[in-house]
N, C-alpha and C. Protein backbone atom coordinates (compact mmCIF):
# COMPACT_ATOMS: atom_id res chain seq x y z
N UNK A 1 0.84 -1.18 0.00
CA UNK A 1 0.00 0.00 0.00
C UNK A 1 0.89 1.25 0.00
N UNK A 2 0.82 2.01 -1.13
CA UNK A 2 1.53 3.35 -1.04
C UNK A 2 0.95 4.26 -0.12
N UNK A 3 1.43 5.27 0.99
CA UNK A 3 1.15 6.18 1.25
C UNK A 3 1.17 7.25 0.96
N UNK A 4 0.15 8.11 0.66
CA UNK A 4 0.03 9.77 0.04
C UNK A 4 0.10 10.46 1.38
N UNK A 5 0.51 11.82 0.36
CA UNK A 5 0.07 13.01 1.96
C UNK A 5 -1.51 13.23 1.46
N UNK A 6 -2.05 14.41 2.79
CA UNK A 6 -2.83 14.59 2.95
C UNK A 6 -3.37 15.55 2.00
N UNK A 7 -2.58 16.11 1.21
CA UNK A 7 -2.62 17.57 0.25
C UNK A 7 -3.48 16.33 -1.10
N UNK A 8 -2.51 15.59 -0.98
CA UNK A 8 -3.40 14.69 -2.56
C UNK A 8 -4.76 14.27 -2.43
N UNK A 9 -4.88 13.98 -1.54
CA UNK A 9 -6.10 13.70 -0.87
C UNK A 9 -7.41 15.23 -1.40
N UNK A 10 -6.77 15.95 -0.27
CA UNK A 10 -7.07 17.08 -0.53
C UNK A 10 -7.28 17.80 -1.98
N UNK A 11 -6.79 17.62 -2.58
CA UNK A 11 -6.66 18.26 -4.38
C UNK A 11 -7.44 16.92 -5.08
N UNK A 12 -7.21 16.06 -5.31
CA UNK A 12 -8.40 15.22 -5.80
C UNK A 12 -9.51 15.27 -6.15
N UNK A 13 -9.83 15.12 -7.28
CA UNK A 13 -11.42 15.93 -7.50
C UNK A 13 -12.52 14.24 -7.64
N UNK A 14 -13.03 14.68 -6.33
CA UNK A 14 -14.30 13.64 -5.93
C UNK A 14 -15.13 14.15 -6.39
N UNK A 15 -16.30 13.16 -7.11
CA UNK A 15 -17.21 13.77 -7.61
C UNK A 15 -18.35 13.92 -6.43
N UNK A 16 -19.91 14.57 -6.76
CA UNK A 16 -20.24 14.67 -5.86
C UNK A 16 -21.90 15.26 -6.43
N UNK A 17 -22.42 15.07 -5.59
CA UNK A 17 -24.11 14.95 -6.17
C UNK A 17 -24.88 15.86 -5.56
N UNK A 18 -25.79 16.87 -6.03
CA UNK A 18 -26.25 17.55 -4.98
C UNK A 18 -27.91 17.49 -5.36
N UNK A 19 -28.49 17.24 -4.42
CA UNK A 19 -29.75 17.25 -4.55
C UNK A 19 -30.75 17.85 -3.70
N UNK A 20 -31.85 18.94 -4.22
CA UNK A 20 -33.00 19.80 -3.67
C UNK A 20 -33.76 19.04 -2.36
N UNK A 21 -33.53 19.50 -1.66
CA UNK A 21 -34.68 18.71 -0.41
C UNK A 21 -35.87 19.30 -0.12
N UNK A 22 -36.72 18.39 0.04
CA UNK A 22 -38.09 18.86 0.42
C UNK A 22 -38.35 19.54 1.24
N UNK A 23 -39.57 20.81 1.35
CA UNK A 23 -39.84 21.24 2.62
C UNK A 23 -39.74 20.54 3.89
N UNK A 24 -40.45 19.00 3.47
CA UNK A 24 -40.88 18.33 4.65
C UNK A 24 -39.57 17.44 5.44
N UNK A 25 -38.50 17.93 4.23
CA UNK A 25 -36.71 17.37 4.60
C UNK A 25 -35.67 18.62 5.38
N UNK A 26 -36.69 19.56 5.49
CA UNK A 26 -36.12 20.74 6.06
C UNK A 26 -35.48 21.78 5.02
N UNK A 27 -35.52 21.47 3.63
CA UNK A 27 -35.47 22.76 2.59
C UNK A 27 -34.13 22.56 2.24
N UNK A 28 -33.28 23.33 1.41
CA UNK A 28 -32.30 23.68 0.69
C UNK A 28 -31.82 23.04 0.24
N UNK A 29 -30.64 22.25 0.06
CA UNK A 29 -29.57 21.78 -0.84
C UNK A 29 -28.90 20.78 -0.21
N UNK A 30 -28.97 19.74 -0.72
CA UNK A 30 -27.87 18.40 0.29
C UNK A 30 -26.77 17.85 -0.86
N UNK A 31 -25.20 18.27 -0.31
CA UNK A 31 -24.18 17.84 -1.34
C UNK A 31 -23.52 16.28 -1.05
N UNK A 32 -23.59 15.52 -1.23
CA UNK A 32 -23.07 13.96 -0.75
C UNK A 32 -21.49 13.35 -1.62
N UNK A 33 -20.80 12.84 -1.55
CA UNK A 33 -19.49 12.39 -2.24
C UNK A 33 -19.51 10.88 -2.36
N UNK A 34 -20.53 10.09 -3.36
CA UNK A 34 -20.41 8.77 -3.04
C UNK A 34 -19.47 8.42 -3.09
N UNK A 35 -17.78 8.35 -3.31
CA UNK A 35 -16.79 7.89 -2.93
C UNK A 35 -16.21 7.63 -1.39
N UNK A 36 -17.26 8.43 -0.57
CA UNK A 36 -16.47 9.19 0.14
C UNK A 36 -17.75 8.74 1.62
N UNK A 37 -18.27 7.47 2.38
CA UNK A 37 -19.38 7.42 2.81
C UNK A 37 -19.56 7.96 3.81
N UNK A 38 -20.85 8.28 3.74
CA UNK A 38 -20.90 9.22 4.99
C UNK A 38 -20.79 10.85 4.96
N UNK A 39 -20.04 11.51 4.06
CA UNK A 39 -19.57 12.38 3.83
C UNK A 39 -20.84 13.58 3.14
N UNK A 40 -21.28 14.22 3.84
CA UNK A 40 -22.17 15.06 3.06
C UNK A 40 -22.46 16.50 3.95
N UNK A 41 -23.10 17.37 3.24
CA UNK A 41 -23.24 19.05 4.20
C UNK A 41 -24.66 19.72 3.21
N UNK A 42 -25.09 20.51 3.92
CA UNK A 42 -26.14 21.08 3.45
C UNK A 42 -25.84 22.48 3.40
N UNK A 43 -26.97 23.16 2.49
CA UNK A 43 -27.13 24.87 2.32
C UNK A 43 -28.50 25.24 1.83
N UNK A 44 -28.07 26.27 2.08
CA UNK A 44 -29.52 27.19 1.66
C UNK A 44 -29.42 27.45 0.34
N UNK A 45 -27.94 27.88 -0.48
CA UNK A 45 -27.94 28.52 -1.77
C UNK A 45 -26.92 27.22 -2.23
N UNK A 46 -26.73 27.52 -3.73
CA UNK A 46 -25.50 26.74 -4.56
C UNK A 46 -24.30 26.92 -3.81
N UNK A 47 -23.95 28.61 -3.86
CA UNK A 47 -22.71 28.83 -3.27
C UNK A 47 -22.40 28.01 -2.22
N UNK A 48 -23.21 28.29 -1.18
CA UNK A 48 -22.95 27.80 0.71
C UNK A 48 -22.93 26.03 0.63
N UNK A 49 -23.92 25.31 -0.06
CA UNK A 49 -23.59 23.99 -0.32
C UNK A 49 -22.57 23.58 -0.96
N UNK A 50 -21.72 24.39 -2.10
CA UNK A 50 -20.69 24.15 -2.03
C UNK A 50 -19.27 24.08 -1.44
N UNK A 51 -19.46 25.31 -0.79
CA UNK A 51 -18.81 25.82 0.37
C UNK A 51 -18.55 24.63 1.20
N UNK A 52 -19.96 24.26 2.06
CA UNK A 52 -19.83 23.12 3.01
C UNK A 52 -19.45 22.35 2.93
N UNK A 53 -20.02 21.51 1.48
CA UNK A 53 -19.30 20.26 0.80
C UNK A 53 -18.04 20.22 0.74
N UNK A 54 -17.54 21.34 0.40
CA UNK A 54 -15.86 21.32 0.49
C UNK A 54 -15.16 21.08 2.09
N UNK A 55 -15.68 21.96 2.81
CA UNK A 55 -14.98 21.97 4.18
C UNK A 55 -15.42 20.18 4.53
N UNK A 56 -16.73 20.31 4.64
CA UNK A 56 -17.19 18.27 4.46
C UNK A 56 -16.30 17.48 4.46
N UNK A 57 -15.81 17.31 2.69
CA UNK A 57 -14.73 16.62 2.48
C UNK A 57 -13.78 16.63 2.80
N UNK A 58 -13.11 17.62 3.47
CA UNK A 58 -11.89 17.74 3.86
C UNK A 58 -11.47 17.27 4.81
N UNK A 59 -13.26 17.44 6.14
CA UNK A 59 -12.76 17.07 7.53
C UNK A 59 -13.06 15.56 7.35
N UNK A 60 -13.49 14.80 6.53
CA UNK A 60 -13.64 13.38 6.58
C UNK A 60 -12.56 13.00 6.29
N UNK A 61 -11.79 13.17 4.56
CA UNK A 61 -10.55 12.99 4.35
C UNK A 61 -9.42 12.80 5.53
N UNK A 62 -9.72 14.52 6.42
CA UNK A 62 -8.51 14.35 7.58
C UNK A 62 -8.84 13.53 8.54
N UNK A 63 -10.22 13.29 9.03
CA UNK A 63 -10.31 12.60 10.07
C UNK A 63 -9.87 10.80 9.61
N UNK A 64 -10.05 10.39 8.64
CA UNK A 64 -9.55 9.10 7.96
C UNK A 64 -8.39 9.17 8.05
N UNK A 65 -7.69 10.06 7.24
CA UNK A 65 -5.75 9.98 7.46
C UNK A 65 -5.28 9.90 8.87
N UNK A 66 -5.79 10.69 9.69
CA UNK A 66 -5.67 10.81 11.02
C UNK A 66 -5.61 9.25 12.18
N UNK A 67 -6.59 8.51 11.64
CA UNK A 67 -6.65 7.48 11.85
C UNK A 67 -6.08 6.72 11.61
N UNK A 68 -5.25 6.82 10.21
CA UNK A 68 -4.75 5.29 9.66
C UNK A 68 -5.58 4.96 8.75
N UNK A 69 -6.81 5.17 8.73
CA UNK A 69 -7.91 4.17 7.84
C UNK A 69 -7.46 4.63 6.64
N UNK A 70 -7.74 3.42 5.47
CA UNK A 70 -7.88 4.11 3.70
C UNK A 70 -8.61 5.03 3.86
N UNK A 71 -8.12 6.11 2.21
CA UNK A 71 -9.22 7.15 2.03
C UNK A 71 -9.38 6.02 0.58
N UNK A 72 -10.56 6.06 -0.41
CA UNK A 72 -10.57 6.23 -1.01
C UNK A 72 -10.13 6.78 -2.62
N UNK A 73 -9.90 6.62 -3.63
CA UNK A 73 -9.50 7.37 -4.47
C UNK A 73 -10.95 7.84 -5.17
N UNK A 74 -10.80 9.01 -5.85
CA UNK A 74 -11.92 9.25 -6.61
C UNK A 74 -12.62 8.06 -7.84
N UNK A 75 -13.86 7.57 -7.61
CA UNK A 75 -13.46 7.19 -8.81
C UNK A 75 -14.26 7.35 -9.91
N UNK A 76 -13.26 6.55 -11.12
CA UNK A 76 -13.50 7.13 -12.43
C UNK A 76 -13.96 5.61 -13.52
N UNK A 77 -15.29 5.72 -13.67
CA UNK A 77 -16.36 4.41 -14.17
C UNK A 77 -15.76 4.35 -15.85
N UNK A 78 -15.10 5.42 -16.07
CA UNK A 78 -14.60 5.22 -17.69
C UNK A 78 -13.33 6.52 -17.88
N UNK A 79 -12.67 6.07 -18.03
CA UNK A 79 -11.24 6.77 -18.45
C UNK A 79 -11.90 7.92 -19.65
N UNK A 80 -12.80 7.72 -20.66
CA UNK A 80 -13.20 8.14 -21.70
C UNK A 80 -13.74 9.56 -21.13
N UNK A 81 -14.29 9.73 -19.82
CA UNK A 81 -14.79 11.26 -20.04
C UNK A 81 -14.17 11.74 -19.18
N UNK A 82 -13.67 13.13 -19.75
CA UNK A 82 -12.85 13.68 -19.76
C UNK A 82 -13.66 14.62 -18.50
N UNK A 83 -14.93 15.05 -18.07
CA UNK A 83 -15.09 16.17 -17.77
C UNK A 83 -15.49 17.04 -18.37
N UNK A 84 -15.48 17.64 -19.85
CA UNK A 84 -15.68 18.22 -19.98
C UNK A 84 -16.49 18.27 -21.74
N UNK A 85 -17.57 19.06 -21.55
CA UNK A 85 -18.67 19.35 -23.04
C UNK A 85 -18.74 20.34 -23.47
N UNK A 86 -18.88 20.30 -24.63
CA UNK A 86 -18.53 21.52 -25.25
C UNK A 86 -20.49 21.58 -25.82
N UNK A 87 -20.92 22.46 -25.75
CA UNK A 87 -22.35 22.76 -25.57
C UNK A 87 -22.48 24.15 -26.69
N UNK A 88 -23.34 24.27 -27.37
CA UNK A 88 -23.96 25.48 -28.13
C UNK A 88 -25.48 25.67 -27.81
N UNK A 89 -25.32 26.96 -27.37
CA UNK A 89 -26.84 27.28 -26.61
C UNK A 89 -27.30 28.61 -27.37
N UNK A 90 -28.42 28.93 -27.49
CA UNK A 90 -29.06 30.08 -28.19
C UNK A 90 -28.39 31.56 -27.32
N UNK A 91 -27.67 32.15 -28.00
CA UNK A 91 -27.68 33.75 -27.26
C UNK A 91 -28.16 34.07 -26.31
N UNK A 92 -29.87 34.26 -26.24
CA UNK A 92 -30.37 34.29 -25.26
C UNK A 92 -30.79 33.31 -23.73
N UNK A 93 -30.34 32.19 -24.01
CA UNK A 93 -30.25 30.87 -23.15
C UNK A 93 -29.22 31.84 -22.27
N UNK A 94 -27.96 31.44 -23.32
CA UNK A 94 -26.43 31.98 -22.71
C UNK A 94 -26.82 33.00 -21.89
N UNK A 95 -26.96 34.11 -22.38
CA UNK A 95 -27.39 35.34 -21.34
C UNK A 95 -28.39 34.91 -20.06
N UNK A 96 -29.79 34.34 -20.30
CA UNK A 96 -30.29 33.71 -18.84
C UNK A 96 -29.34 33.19 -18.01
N UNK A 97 -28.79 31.91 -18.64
CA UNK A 97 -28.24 31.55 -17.59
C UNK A 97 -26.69 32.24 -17.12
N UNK A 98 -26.29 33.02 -17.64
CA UNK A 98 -25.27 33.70 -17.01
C UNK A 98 -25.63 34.60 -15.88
N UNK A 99 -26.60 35.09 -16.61
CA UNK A 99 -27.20 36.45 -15.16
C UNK A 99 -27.90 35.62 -14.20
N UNK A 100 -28.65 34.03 -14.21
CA UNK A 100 -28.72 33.50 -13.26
C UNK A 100 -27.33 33.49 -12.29
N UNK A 101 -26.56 32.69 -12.90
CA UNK A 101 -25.18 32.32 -12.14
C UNK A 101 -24.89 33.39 -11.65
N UNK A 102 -25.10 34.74 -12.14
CA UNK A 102 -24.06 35.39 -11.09
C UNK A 102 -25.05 36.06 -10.09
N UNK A 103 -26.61 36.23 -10.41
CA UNK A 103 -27.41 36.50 -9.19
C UNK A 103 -26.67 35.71 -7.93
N UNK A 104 -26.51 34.21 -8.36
CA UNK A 104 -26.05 33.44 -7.49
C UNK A 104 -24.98 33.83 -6.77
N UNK A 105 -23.94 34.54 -7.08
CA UNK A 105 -22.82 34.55 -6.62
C UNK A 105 -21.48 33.47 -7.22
N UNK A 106 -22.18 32.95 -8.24
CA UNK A 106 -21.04 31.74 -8.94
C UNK A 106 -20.55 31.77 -10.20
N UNK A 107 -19.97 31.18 -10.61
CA UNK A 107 -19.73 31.15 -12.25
C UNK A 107 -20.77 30.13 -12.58
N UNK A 108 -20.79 30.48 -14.52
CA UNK A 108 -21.40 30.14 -14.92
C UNK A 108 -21.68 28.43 -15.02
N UNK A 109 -20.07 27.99 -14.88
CA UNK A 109 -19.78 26.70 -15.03
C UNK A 109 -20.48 26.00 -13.69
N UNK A 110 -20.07 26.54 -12.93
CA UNK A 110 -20.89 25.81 -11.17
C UNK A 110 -22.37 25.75 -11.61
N UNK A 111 -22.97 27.09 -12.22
CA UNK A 111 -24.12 26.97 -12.14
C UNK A 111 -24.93 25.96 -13.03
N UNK A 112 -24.66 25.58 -14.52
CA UNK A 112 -24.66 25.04 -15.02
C UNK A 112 -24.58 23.29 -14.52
N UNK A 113 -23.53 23.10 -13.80
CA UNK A 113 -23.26 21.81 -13.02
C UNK A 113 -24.61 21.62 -12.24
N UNK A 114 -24.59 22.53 -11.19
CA UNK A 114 -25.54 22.43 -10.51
C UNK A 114 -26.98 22.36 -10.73
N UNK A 115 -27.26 22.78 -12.37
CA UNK A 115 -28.72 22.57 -12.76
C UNK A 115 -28.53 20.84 -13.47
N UNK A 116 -27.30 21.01 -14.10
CA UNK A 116 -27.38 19.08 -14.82
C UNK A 116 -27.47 18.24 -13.39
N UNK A 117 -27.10 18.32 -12.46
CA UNK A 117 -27.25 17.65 -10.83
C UNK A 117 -28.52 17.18 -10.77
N UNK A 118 -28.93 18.72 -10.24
CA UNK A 118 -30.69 18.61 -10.46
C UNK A 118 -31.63 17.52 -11.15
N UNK A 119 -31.07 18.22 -12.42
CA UNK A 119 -32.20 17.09 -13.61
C UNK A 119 -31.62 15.80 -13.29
N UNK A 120 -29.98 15.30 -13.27
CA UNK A 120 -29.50 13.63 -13.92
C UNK A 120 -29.99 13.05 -12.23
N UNK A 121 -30.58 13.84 -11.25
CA UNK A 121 -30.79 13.33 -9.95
C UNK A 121 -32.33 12.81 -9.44
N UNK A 122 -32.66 13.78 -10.40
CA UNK A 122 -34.47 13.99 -10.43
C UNK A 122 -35.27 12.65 -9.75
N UNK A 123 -34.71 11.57 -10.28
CA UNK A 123 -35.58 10.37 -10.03
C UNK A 123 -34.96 9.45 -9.57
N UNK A 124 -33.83 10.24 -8.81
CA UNK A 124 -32.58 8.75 -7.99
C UNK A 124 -32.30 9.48 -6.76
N UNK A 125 -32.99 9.19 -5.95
CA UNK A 125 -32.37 9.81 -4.36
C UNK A 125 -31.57 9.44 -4.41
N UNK A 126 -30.15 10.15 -3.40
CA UNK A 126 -29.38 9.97 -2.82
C UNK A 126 -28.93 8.71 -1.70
């Protein structure tokens, strides 16, 4: 078993799922890391759930290293995607959703993520 530091850990990009909760779930935003069990934080907005999710992961990550226990590696179901799509949207799409994102406080790219979340989550709880 190789040992990493804690920084790789740390920089690793885990993926991570965020899904709308019900009034009757107490409202806002729940971010989860299925790599990662157990591991999840809530918010009111995109920004702050991301926010949390991050600090989240970090204190699980450390509290695991801390221990001794494995962390996990991120993982990756097909070498083939890269991350990243290249998308053509109508002018005016583009413009909605930009001035959404930054009402938000985010870039466009977060925001965007965070609406494909939404929909590819729609009918698969967490």
């Amino acid at each position: 078993m190789v040992i990493k530091k804690l920084e790789y850990y740390f920089d690793a990009k885990y993926p991570y799922k965020i899904e709308v909760l019900s009034e009757e779930e107490g409202g806002g935003l729940l971010i989860t890391y299925p790599d990662l069990p157990g591991c999840m934080s809530d918010g009111d907005t995109l920004e702050e759930v991301l926010q949390m999710g991050e600090d989240a992961r970090k204190a699980w990550i450390e509290t695991k290293f801390e221990k001794g226990e494995e962390i996990p590696e991120p993982f990756s179901a097909d070498e083939h995607y890269s991350g990243r799509i290249t998308l053509r949207t109508p002018k005016s799409l583009h413009r909605l959703l930009a001035e959404k994102a930054q009402k938000e406080g985010i870039s466009l790219n977060q925001y965007l993520i965070y609406l494909l979340s939404l929909e590819a989550n729609k009918d698969h709880k967490i």
